[in-house]
PDB file of N, CA and C in Angstrom:
ATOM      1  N   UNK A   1       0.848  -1.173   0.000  1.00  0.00           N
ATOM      2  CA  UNK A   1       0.000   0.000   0.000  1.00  0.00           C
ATOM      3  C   UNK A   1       0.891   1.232   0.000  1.00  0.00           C
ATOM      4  N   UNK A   2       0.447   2.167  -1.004  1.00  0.00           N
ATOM      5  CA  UNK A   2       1.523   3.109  -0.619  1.00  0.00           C
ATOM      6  C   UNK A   2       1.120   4.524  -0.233  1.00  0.00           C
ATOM      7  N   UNK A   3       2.148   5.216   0.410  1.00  0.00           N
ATOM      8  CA  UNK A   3       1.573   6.114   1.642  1.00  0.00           C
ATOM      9  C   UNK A   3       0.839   6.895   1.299  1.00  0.00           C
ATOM     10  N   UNK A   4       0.201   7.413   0.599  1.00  0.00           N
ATOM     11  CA  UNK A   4      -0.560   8.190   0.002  1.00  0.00           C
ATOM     12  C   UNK A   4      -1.588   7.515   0.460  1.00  0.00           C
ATOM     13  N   UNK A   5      -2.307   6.086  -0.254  1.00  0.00           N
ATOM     14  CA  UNK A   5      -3.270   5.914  -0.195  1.00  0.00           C
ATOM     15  C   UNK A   5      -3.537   5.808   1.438  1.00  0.00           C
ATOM     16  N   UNK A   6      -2.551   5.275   1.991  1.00  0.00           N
ATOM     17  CA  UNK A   6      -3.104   5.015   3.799  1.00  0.00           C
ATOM     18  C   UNK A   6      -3.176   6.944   4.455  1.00  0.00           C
ATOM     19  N   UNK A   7      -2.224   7.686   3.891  1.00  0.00           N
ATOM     20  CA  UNK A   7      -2.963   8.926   4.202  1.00  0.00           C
ATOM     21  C   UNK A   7      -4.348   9.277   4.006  1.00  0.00           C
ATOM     22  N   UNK A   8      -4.629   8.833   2.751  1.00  0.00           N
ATOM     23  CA  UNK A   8      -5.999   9.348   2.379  1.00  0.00           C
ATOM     24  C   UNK A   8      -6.954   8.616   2.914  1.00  0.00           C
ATOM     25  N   UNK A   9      -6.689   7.045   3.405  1.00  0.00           N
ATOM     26  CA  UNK A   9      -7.368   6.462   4.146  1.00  0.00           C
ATOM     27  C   UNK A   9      -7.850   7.146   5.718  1.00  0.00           C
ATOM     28  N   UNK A  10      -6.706   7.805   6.492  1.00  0.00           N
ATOM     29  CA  UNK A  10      -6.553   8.239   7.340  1.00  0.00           C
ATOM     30  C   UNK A  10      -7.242   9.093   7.494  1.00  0.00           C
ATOM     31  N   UNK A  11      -7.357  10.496   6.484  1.00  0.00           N
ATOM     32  CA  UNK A  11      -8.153  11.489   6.142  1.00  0.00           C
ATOM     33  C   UNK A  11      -9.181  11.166   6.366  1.00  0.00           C
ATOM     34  N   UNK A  12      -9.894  10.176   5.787  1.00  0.00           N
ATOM     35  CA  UNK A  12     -11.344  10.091   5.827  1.00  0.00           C
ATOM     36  C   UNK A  12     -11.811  10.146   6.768  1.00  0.00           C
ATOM     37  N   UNK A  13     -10.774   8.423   7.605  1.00  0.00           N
ATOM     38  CA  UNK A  13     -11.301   7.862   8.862  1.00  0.00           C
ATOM     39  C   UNK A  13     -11.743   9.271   9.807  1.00  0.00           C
ATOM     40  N   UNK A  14     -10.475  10.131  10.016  1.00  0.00           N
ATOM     41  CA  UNK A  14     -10.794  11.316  10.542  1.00  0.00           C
ATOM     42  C   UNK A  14     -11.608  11.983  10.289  1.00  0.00           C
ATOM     43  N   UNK A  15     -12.003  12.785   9.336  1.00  0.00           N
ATOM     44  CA  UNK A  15     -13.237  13.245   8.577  1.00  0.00           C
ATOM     45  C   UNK A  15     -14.272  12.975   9.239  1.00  0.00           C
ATOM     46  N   UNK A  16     -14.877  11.567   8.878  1.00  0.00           N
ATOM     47  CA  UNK A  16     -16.209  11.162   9.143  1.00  0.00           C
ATOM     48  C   UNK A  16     -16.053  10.649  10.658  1.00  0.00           C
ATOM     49  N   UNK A  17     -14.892  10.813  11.500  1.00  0.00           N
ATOM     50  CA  UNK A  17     -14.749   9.949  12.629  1.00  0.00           C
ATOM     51  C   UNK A  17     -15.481  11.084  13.488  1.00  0.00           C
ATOM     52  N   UNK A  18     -15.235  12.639  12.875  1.00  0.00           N
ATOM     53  CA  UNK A  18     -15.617  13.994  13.536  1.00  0.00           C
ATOM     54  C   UNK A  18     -17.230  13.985  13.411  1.00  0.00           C
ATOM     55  N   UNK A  19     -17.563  13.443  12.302  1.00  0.00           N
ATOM     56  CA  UNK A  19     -18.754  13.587  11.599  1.00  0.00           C
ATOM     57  C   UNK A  19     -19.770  13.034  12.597  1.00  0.00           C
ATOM     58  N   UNK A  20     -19.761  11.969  12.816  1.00  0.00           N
ATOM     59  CA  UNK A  20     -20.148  11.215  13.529  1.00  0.00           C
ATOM     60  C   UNK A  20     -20.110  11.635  14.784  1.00  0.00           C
ATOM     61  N   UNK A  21     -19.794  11.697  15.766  1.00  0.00           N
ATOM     62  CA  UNK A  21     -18.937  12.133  16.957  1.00  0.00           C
ATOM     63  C   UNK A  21     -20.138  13.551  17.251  1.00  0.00           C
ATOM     64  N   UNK A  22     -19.902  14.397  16.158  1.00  0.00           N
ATOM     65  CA  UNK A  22     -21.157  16.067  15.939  1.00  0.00           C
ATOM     66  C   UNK A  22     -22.558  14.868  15.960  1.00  0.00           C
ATOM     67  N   UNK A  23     -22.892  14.266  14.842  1.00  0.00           N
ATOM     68  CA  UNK A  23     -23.928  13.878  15.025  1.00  0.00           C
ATOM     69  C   UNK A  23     -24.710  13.359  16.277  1.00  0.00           C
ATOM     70  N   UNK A  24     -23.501  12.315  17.146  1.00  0.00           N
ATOM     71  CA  UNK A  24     -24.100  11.937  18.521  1.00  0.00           C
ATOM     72  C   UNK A  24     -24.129  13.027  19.643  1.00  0.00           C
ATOM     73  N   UNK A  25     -23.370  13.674  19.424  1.00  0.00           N
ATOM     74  CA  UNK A  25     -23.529  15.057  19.994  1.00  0.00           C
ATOM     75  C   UNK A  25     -24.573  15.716  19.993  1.00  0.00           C
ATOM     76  N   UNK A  26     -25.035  16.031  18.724  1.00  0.00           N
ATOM     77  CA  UNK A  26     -26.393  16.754  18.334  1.00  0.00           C
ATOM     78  C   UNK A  26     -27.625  15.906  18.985  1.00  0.00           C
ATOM     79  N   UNK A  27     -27.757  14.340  19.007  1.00  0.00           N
ATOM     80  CA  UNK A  27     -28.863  13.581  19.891  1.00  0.00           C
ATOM     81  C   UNK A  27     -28.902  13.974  21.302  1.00  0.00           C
ATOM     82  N   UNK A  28     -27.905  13.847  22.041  1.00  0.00           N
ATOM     83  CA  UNK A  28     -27.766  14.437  23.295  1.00  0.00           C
ATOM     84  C   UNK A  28     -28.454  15.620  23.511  1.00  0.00           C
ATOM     85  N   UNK A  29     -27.661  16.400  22.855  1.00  0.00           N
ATOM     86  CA  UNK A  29     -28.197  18.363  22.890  1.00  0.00           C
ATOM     87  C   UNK A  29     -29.783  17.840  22.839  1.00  0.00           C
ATOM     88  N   UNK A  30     -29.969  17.510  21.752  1.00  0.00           N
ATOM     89  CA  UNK A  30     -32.004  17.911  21.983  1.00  0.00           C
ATOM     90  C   UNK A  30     -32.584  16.450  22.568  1.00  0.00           C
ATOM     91  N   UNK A  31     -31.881  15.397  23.309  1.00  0.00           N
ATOM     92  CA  UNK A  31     -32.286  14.890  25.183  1.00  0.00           C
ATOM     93  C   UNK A  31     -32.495  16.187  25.769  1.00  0.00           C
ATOM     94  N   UNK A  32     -32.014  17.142  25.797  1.00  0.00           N
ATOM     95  CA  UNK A  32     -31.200  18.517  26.761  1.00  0.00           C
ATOM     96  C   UNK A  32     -32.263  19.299  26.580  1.00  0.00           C
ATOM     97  N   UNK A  33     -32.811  19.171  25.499  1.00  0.00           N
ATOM     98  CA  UNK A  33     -34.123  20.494  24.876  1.00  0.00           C
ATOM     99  C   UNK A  33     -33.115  21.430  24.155  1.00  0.00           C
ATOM    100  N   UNK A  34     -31.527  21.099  24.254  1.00  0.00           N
ATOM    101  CA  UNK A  34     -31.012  22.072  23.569  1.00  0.00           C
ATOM    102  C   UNK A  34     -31.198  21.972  21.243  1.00  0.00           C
ATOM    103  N   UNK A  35     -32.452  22.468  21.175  1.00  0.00           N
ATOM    104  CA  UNK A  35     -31.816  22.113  19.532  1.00  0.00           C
ATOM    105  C   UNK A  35     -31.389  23.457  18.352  1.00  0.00           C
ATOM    106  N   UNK A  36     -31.239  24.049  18.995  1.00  0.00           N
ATOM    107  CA  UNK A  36     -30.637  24.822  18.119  1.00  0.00           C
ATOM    108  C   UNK A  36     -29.245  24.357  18.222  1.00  0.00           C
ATOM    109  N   UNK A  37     -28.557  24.139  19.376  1.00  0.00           N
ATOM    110  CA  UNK A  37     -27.161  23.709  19.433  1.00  0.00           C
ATOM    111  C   UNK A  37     -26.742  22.156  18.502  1.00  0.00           C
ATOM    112  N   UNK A  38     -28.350  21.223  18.967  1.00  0.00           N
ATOM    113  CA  UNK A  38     -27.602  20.315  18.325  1.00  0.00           C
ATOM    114  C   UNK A  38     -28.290  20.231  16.635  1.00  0.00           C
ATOM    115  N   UNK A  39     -28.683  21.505  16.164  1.00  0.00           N
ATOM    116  CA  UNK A  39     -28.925  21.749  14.718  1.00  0.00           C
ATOM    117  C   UNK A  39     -27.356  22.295  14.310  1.00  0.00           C
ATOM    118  N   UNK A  40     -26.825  22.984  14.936  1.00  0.00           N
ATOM    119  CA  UNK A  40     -24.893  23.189  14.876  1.00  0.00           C
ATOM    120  C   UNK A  40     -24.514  22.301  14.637  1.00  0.00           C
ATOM    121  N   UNK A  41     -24.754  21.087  15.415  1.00  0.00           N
ATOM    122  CA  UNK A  41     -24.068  19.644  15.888  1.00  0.00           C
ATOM    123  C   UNK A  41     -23.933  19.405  14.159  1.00  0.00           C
ATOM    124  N   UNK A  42     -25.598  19.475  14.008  1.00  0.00           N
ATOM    125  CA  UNK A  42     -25.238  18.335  12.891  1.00  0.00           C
ATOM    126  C   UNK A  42     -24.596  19.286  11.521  1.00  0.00           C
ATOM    127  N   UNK A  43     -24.974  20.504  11.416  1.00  0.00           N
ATOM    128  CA  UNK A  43     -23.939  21.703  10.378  1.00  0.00           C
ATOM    129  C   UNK A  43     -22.679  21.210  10.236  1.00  0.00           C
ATOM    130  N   UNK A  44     -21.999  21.090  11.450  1.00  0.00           N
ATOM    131  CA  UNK A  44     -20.658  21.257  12.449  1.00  0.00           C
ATOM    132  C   UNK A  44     -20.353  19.438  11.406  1.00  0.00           C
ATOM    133  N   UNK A  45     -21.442  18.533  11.679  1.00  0.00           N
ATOM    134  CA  UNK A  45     -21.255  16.675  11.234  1.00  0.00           C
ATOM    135  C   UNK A  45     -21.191  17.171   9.783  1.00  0.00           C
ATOM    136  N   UNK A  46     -22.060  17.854   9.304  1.00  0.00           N
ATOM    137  CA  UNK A  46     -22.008  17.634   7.786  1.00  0.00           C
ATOM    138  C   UNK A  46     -21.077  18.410   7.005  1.00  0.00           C
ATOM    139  N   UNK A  47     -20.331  19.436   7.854  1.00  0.00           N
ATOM    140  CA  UNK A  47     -19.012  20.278   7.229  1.00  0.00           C
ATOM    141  C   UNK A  47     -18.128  19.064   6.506  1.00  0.00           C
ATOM    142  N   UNK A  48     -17.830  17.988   7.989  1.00  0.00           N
ATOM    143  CA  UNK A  48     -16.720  17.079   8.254  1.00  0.00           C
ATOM    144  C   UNK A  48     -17.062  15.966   7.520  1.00  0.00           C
ATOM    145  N   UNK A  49     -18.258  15.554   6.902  1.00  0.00           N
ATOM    146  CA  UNK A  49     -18.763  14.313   6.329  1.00  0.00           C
ATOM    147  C   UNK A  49     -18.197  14.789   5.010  1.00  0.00           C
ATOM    148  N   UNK A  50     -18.767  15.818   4.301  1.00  0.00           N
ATOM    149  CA  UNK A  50     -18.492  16.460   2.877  1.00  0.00           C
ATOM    150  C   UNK A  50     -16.693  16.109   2.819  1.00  0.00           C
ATOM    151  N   UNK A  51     -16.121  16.809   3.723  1.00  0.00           N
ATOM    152  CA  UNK A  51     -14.013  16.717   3.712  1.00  0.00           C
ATOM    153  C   UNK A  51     -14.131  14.925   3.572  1.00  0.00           C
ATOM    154  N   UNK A  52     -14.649  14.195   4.332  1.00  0.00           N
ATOM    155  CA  UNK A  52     -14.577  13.018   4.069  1.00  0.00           C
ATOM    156  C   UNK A  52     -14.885  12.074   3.241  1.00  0.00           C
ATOM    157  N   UNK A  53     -16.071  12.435   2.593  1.00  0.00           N
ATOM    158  CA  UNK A  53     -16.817  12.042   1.290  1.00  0.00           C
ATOM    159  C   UNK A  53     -16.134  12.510  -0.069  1.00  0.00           C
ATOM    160  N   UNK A  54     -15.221  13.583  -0.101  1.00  0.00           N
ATOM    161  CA  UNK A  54     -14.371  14.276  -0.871  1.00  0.00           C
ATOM    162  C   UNK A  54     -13.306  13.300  -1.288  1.00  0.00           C
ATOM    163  N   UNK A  55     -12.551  12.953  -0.225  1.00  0.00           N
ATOM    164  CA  UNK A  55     -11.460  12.204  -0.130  1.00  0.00           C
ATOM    165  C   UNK A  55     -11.929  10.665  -0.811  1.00  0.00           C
ATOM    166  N   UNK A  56     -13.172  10.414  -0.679  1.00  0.00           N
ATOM    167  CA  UNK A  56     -13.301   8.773  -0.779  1.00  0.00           C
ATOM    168  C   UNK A  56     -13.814   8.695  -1.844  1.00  0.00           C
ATOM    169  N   UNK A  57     -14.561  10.500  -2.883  1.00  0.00           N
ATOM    170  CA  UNK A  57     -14.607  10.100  -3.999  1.00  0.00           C
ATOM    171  C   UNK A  57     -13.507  10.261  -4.733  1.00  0.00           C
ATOM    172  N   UNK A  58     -12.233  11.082  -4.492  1.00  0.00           N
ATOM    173  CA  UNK A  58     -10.738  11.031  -4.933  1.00  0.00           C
ATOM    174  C   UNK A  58     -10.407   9.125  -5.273  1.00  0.00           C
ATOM    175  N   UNK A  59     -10.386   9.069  -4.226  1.00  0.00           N
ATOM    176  CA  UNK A  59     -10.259   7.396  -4.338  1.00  0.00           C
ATOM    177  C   UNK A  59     -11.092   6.521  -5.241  1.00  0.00           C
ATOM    178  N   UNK A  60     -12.278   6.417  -4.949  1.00  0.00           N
ATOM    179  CA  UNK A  60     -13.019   5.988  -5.849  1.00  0.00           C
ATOM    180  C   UNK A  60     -12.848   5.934  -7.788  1.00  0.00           C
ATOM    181  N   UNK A  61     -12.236   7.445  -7.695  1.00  0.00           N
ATOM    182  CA  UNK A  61     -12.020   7.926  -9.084  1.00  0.00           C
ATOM    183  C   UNK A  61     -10.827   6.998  -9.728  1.00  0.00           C
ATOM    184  N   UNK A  62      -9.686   6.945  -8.465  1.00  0.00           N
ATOM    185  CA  UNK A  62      -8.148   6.623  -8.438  1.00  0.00           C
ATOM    186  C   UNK A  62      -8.286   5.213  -9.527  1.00  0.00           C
ATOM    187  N   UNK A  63      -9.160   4.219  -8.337  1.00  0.00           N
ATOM    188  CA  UNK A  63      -9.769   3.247  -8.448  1.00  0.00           C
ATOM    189  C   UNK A  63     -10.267   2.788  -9.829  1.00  0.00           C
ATOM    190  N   UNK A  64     -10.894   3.664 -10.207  1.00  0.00           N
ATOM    191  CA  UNK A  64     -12.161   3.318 -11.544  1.00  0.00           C
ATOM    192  C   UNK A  64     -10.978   3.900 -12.570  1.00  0.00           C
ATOM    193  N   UNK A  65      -9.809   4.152 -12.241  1.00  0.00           N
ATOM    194  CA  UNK A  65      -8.857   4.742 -13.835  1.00  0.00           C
ATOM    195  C   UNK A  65      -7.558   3.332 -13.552  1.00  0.00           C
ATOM    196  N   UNK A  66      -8.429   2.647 -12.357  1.00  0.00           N
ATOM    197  CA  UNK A  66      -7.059   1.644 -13.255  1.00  0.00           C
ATOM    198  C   UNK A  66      -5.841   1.981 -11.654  1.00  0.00           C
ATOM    199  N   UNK A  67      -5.381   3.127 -10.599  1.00  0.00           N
ATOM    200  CA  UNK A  67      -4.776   3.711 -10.146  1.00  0.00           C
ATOM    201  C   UNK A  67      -4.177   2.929  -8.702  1.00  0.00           C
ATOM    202  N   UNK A  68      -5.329   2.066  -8.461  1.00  0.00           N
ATOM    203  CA  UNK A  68      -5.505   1.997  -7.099  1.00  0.00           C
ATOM    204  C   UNK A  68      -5.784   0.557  -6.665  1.00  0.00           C
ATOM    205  N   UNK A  69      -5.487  -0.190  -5.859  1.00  0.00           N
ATOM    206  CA  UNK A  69      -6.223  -1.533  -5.686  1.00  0.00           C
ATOM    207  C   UNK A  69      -6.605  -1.354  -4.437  1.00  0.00           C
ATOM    208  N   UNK A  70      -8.313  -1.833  -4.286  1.00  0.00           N
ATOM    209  CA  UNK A  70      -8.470  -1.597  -2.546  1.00  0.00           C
ATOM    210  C   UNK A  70      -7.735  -2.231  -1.742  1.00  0.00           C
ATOM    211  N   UNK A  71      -7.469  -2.101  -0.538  1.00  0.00           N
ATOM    212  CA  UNK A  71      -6.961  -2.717   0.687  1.00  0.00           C
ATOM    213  C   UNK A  71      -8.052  -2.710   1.917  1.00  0.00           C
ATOM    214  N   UNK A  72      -7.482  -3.272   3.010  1.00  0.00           N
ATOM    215  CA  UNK A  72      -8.680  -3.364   4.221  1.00  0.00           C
ATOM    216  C   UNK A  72      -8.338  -2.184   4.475  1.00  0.00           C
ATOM    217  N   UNK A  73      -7.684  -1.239   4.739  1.00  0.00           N
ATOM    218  CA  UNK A  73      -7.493   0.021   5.210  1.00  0.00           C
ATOM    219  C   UNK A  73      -8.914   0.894   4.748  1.00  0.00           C
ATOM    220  N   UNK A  74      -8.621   0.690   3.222  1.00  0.00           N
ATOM    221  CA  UNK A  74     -10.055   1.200   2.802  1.00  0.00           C
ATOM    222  C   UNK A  74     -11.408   0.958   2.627  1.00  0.00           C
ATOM    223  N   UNK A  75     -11.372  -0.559   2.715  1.00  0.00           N
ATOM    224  CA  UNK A  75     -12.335  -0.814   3.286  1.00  0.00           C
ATOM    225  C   UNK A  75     -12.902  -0.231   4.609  1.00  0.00           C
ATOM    226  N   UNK A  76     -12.368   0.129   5.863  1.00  0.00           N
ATOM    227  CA  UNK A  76     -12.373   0.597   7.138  1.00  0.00           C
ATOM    228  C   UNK A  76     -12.926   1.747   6.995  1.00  0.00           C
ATOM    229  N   UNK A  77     -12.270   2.865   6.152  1.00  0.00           N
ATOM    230  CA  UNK A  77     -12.562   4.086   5.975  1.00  0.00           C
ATOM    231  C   UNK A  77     -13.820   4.230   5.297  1.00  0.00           C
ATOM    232  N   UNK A  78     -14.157   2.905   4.272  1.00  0.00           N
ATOM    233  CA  UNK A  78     -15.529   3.132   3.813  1.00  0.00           C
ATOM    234  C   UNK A  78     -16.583   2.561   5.151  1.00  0.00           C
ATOM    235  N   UNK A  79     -16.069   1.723   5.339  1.00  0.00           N
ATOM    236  CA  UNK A  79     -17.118   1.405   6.946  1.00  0.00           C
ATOM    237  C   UNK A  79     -17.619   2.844   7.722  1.00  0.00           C
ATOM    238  N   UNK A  80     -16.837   3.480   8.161  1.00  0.00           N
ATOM    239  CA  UNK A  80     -16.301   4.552   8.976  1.00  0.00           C
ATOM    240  C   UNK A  80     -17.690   5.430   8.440  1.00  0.00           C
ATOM    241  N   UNK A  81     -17.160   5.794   7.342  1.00  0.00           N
ATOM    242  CA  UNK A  81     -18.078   6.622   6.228  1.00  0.00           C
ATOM    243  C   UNK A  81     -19.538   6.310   6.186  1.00  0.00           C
ATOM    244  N   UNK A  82     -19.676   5.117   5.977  1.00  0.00           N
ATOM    245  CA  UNK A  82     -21.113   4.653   6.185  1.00  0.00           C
ATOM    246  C   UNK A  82     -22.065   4.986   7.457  1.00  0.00           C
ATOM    247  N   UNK A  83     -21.123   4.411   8.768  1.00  0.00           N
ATOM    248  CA  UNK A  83     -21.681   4.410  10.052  1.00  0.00           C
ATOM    249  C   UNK A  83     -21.407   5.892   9.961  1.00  0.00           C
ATOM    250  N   UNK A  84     -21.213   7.021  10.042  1.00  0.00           N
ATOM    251  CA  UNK A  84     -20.832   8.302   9.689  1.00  0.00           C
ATOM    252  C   UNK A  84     -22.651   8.838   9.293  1.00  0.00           C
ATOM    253  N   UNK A  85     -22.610   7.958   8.523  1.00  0.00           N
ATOM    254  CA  UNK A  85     -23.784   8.497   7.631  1.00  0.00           C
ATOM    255  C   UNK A  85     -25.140   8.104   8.294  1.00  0.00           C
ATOM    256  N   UNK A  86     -25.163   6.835   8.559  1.00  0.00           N
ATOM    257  CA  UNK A  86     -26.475   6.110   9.632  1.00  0.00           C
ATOM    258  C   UNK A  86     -26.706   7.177  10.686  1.00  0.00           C
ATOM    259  N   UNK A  87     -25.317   7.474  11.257  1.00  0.00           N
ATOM    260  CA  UNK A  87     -25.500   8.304  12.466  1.00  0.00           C
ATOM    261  C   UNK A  87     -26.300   9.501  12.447  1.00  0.00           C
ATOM    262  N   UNK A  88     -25.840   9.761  10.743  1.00  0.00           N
ATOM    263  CA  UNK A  88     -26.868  11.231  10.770  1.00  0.00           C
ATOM    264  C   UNK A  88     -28.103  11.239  11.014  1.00  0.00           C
ATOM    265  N   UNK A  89     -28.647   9.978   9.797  1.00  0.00           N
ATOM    266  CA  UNK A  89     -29.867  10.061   9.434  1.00  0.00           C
ATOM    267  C   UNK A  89     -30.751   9.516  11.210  1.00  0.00           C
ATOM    268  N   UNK A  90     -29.907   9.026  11.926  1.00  0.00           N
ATOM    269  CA  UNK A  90     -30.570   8.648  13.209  1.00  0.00           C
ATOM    270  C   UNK A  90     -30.920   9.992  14.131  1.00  0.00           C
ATOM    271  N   UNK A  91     -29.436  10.553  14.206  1.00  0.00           N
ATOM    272  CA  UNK A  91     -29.333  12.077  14.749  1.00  0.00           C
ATOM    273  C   UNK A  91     -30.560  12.858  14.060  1.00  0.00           C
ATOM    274  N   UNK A  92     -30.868  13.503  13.082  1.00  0.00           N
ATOM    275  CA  UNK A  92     -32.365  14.115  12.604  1.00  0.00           C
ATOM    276  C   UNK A  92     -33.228  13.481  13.314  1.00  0.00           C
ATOM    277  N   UNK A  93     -33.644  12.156  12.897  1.00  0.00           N
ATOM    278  CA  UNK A  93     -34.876  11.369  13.733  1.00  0.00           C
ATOM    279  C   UNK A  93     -35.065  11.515  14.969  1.00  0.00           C
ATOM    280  N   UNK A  94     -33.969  11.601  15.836  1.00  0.00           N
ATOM    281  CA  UNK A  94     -34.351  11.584  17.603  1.00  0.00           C
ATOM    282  C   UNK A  94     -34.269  13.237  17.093  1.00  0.00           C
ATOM    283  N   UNK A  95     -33.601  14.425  16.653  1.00  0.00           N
ATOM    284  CA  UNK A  95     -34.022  15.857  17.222  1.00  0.00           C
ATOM    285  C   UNK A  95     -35.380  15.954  16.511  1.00  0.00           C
ATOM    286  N   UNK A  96     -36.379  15.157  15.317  1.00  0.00           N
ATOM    287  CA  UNK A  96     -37.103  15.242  15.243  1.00  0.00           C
ATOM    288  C   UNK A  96     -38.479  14.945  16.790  1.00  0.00           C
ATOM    289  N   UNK A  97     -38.219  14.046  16.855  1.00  0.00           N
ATOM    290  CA  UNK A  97     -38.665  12.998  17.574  1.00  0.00           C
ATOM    291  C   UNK A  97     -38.856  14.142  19.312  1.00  0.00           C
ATOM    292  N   UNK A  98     -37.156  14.713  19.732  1.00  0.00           N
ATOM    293  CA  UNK A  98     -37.111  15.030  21.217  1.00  0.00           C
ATOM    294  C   UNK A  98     -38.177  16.428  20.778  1.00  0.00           C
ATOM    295  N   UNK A  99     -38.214  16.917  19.845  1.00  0.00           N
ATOM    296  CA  UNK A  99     -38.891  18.323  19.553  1.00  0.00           C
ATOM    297  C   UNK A  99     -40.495  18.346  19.545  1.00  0.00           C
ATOM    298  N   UNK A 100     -40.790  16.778  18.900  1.00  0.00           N
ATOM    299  CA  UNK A 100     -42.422  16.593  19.607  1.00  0.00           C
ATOM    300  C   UNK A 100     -42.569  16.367  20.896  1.00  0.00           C
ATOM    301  N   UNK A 101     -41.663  15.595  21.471  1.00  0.00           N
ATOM    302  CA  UNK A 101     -41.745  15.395  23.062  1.00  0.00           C
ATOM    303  C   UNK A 101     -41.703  16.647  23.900  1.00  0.00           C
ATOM    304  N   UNK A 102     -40.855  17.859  23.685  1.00  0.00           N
ATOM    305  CA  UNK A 102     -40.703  19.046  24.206  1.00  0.00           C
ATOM    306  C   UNK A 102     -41.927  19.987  24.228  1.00  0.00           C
TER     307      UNK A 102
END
């Protein structure tokens, strides 16, 4: 694997590791009644998802020209990315959800 690609692997992981991380953040906040903060949360998740989704369509591209052969590394980072993404769509549902309860 060469260092590039485990950087860019790295990138992501980080990326969406933030992404995620805002999103569970943002569920908490509106437990709290706070949702304007955790409407930030998720701004704040989807800044860091986009830097990460960036990187993995770089790769993707690398990939589809012939450039790149996957590894588990990237596999991981696409995991990462995914659960990244579940998290969101869960995060909306409960500040939907705590905002009827409030």
């Amino acid at each position: 694997m060469s260092e590039e690609l485990e950087m860019a692997c790295f990138q992501i992981i980080t990326y969406v590791g933030t992404a995620r991380s805002c999103f569970m953040n943002a569920i908490q906040l509106a437990k709290e009644g706070q949702f304007e903060e955790a409407e930030a949360c998720i701004k704040q998740g989807d800044e860091a998802f986009v830097q990460g989704h960036h990187g993995h369509a770089d790769l993707l591209t690398k990939e589809a020209n012939g450039e790149l052969t996957p590894c588990l590394l990237l596999i991981h980072a696409e995991d990462q990315l995914m659960a990244a993404e579940t998290a969101r769509a869960f995060a909306e549902e409960f500040i939907t959800l705590y905002k009827k309860l409030a």
